[in-house]
N, C-alpha and C. Protein backbone atom coordinates (compact mmCIF):
# COMPACT_ATOMS: atom_id res chain seq x y z
N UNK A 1 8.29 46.43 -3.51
CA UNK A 1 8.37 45.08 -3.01
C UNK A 1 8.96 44.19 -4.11
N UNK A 2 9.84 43.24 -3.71
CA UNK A 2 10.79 42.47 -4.82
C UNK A 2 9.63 41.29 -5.33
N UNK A 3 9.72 40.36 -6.17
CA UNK A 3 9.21 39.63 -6.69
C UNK A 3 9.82 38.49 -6.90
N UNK A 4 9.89 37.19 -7.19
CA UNK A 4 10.49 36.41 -7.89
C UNK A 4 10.65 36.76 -9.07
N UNK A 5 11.95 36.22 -9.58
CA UNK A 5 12.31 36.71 -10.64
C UNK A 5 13.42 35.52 -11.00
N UNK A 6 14.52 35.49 -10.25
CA UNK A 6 15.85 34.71 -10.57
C UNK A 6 15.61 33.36 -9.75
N UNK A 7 16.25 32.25 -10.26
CA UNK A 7 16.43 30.96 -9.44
C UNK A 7 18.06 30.07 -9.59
N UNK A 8 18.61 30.44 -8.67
CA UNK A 8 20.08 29.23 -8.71
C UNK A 8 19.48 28.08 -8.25
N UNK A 9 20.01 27.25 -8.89
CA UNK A 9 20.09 25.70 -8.12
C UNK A 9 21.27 25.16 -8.03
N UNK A 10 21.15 24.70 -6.74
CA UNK A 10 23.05 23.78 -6.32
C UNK A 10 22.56 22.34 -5.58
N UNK A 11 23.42 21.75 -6.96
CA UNK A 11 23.56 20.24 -6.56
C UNK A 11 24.67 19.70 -5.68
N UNK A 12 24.09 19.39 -4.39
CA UNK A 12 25.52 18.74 -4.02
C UNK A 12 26.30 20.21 -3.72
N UNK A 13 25.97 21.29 -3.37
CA UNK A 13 26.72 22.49 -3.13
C UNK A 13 27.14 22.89 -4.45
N UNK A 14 26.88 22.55 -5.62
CA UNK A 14 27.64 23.12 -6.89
C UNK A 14 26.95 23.91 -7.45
N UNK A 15 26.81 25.01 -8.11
CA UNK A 15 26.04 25.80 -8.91
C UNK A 15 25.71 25.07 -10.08
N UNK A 16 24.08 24.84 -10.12
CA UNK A 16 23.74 24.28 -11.50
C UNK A 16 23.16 25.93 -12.42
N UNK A 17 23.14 26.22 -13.23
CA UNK A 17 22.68 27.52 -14.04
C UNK A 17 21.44 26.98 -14.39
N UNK A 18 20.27 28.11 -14.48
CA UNK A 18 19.20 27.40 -15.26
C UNK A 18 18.59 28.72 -16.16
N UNK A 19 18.21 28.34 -17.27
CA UNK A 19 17.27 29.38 -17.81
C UNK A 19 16.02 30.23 -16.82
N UNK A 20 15.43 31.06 -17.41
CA UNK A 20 14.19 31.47 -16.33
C UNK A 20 13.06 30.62 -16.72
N UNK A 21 12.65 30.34 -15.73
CA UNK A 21 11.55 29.26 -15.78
C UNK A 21 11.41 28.25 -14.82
N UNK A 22 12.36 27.76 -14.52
CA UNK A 22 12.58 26.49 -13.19
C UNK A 22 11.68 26.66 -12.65
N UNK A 23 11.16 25.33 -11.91
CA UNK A 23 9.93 25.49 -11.20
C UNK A 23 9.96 23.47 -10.44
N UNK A 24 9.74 24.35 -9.53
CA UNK A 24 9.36 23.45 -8.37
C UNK A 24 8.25 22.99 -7.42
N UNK A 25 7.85 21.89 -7.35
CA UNK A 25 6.93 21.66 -6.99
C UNK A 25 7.20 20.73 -5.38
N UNK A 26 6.58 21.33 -4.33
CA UNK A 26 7.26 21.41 -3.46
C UNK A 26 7.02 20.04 -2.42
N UNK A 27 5.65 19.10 -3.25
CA UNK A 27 5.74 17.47 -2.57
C UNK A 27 5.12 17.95 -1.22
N UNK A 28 4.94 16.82 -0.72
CA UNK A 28 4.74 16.53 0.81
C UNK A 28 3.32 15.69 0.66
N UNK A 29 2.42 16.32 1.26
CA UNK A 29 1.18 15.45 1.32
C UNK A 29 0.07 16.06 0.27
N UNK A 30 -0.44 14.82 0.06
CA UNK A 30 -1.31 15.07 -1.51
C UNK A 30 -2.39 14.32 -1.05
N UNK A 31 -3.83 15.23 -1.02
CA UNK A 31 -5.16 15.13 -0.59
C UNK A 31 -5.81 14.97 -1.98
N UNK A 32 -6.55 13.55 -1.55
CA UNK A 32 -7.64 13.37 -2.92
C UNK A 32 -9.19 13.11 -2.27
N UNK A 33 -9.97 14.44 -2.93
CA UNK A 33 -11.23 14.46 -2.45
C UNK A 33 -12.02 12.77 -2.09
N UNK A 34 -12.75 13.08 -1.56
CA UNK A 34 -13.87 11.46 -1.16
C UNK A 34 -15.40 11.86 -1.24
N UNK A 35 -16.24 12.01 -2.29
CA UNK A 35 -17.39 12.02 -2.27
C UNK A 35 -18.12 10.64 -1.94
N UNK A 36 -18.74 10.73 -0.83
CA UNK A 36 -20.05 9.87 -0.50
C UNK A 36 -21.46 10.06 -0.08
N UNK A 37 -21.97 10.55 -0.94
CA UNK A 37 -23.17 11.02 -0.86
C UNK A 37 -23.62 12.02 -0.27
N UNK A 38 -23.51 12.15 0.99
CA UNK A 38 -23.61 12.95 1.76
C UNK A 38 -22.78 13.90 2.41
N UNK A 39 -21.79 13.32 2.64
CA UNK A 39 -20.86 13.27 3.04
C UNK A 39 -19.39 13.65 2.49
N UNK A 40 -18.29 14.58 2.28
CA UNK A 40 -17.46 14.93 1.54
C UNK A 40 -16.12 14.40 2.64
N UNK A 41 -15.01 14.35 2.38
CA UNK A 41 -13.93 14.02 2.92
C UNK A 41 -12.68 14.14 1.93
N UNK A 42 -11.39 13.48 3.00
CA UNK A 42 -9.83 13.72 1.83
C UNK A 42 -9.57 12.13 2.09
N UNK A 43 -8.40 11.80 1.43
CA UNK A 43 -7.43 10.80 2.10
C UNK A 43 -6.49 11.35 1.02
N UNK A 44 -5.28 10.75 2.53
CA UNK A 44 -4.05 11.31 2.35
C UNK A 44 -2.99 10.32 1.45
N UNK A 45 -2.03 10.79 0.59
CA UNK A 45 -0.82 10.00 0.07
C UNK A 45 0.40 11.10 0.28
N UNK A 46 1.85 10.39 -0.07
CA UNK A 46 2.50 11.29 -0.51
C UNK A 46 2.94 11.79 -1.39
N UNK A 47 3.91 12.84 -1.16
CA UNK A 47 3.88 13.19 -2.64
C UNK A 47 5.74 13.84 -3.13
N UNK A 48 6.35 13.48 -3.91
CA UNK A 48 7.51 13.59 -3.89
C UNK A 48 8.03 15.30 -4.31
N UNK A 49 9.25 15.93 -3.91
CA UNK A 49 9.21 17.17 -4.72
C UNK A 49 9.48 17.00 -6.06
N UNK A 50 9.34 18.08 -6.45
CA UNK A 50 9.82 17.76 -8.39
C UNK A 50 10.98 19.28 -8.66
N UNK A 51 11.55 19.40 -9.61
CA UNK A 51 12.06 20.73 -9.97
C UNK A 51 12.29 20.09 -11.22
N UNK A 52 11.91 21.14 -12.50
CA UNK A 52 12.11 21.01 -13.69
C UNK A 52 13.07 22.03 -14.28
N UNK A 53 14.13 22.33 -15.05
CA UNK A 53 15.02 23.70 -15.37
C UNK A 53 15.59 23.19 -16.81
N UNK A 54 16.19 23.74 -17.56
CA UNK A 54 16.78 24.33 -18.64
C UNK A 54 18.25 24.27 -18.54
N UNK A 55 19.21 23.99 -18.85
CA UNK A 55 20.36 24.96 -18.65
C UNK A 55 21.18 24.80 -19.69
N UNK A 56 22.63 24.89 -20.16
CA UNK A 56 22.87 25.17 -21.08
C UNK A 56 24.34 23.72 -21.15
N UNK A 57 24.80 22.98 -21.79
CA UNK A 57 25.97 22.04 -21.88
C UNK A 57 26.89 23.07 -21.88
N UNK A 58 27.86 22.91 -21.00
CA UNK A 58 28.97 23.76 -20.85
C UNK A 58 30.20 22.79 -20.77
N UNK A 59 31.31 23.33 -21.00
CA UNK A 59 32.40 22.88 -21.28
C UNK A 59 32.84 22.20 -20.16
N UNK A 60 33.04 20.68 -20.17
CA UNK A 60 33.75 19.92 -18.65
C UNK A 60 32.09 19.76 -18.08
N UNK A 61 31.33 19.93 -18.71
CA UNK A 61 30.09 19.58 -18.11
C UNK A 61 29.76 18.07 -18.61
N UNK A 62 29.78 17.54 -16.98
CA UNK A 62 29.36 15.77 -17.30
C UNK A 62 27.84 15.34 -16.89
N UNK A 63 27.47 15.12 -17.95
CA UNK A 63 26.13 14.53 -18.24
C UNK A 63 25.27 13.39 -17.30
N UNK A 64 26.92 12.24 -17.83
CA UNK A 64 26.89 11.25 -17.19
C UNK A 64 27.09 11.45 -15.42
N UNK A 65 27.50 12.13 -14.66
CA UNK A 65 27.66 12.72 -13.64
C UNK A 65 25.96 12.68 -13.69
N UNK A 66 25.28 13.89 -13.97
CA UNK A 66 24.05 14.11 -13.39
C UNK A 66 22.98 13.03 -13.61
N UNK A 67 23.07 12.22 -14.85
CA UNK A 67 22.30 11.34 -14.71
C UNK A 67 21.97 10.11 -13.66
N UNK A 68 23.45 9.98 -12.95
CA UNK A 68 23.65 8.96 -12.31
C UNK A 68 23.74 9.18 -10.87
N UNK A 69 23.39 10.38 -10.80
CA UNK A 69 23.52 11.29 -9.20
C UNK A 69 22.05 10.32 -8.69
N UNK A 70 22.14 10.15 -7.29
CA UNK A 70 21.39 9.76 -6.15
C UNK A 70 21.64 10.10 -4.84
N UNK A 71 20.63 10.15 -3.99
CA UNK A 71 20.86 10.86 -2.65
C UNK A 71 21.63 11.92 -2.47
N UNK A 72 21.28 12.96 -3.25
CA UNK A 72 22.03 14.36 -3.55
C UNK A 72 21.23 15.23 -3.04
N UNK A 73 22.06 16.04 -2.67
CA UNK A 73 21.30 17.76 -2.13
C UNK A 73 20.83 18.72 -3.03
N UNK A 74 19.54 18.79 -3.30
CA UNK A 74 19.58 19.69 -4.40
C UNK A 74 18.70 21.53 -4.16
N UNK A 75 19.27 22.30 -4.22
CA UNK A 75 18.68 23.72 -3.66
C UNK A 75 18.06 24.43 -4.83
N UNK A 76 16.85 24.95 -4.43
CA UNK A 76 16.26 25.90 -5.34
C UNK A 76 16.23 27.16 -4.74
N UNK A 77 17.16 28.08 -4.80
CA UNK A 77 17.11 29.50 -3.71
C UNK A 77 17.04 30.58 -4.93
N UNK A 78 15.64 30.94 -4.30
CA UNK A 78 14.87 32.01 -5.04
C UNK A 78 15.81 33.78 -5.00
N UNK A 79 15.82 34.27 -5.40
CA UNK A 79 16.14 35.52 -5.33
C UNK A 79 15.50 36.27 -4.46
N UNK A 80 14.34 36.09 -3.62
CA UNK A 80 13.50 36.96 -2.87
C UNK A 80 14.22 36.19 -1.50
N UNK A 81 15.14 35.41 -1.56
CA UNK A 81 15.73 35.05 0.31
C UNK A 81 15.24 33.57 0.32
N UNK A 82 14.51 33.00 -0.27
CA UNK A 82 13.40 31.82 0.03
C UNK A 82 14.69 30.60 -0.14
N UNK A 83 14.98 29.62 0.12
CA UNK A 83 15.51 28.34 -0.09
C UNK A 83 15.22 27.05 0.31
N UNK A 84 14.86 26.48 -1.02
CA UNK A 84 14.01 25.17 -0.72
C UNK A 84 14.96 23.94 -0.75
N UNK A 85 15.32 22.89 0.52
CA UNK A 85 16.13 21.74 -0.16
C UNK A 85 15.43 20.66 -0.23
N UNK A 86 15.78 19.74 -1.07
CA UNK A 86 15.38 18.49 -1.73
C UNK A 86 16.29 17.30 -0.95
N UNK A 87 16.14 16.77 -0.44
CA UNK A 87 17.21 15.80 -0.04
C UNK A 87 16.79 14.42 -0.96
N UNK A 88 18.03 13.42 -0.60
CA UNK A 88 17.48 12.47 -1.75
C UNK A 88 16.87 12.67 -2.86
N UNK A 89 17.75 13.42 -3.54
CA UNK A 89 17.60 13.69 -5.19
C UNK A 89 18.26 13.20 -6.31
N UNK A 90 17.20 13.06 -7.27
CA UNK A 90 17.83 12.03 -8.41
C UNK A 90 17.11 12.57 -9.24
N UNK A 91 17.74 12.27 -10.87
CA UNK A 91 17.04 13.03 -11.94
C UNK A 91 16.34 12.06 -12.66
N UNK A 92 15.10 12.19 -12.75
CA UNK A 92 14.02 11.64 -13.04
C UNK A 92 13.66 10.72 -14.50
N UNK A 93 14.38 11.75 -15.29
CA UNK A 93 14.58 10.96 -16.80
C UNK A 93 15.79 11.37 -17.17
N UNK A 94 16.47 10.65 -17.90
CA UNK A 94 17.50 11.16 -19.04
C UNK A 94 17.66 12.43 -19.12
N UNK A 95 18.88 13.55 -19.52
CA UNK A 95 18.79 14.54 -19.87
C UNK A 95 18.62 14.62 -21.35
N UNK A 96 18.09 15.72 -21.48
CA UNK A 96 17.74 15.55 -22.87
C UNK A 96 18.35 17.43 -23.50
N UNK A 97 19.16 16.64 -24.56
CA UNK A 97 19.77 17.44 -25.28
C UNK A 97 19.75 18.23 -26.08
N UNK A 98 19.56 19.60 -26.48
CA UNK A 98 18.63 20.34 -27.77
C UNK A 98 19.93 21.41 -28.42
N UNK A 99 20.22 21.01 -29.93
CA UNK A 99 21.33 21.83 -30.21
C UNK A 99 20.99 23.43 -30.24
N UNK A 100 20.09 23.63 -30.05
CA UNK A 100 19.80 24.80 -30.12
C UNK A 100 20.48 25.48 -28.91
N UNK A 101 21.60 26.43 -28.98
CA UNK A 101 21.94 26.82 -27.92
C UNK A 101 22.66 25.48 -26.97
N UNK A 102 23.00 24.59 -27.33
CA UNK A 102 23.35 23.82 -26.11
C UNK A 102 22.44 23.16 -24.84
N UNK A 103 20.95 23.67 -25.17
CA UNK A 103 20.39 23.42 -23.94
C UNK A 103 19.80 22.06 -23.58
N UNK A 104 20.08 21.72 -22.17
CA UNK A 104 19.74 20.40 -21.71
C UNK A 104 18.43 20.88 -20.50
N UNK A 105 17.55 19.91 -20.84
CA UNK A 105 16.65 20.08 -19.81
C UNK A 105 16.73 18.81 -18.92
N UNK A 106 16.66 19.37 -17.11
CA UNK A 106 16.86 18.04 -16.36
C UNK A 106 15.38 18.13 -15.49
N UNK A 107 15.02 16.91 -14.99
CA UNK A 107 13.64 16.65 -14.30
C UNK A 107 14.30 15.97 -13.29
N UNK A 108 13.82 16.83 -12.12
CA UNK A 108 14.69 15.75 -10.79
C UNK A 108 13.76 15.92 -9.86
N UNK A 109 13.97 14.93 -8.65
CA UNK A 109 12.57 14.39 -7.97
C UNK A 109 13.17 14.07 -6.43
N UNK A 110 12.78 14.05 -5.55
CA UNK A 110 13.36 13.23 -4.18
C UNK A 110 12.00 13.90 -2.85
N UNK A 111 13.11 13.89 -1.54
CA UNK A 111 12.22 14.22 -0.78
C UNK A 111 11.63 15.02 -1.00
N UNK A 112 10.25 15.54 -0.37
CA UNK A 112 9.27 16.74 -0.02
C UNK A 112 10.26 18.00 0.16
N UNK A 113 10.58 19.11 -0.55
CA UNK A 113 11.21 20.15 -0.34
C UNK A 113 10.76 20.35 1.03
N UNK A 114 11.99 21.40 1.68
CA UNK A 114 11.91 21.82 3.44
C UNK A 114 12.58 23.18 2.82
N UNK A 115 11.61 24.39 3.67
CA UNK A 115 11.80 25.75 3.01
C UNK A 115 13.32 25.78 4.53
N UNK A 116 14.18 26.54 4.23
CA UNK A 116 15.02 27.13 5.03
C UNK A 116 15.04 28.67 4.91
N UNK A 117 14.47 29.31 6.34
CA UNK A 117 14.63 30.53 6.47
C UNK A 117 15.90 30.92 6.99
């Protein structure tokens, strides 16, 4: 039986590369317990998706491009078939730059991921 293992992400239909690690958090509705004495309960908020990744500054790679992206398509398609989209996506903070290797880490946020089978 296969496992997760690999993750592409495509912005806007483009291949973003990411180190292994990416991870997504998939939003929608976010339950916060209610203790009252007797009595236990939830109430509901929402909750936005997140995806966090790694990847590397590559040549003709614009920064300024991703920082300034809004209402973008953004895909997390797992290697096991799974594909999650993000609609209304935007990157959350600054990218942040590490000479080590070139690598930039991006934090991006929008709608509640929707799995597509």
């Amino acid at each position: 039986m296969q496992y997760l293992g690999r993750v592409l992400l495509r912005l806007n239909g483009q291949p973003l590369y990411s180190e292994k690690g990416a991870k997504l958090t998939l939003g929608g509705v976010k339950r916060e317990p209610i203790n009252l004495q007797y009595a236990f309960g939830y109430s509901e908020d929402g909750e936005p998706a997140k995806v966090e990744c790694t990847t590397a500054l590559a040549k003709g790679m614009s920064l300024q491009t991703l920082r300034t992206s809004v209402d973008a398509v953004l895909q997390f398609e797992c290697d096991t078939g799974q594909i999650y989209v993000i609609n209304n996506a935007y990157l959350t903070e600054s990218p942040e730059i590490s000479s080590d290797k070139g690598k930039v880490t991006l934090k991006f946020s929008g709608d509640p991921a929707e799995e597509m089978m």
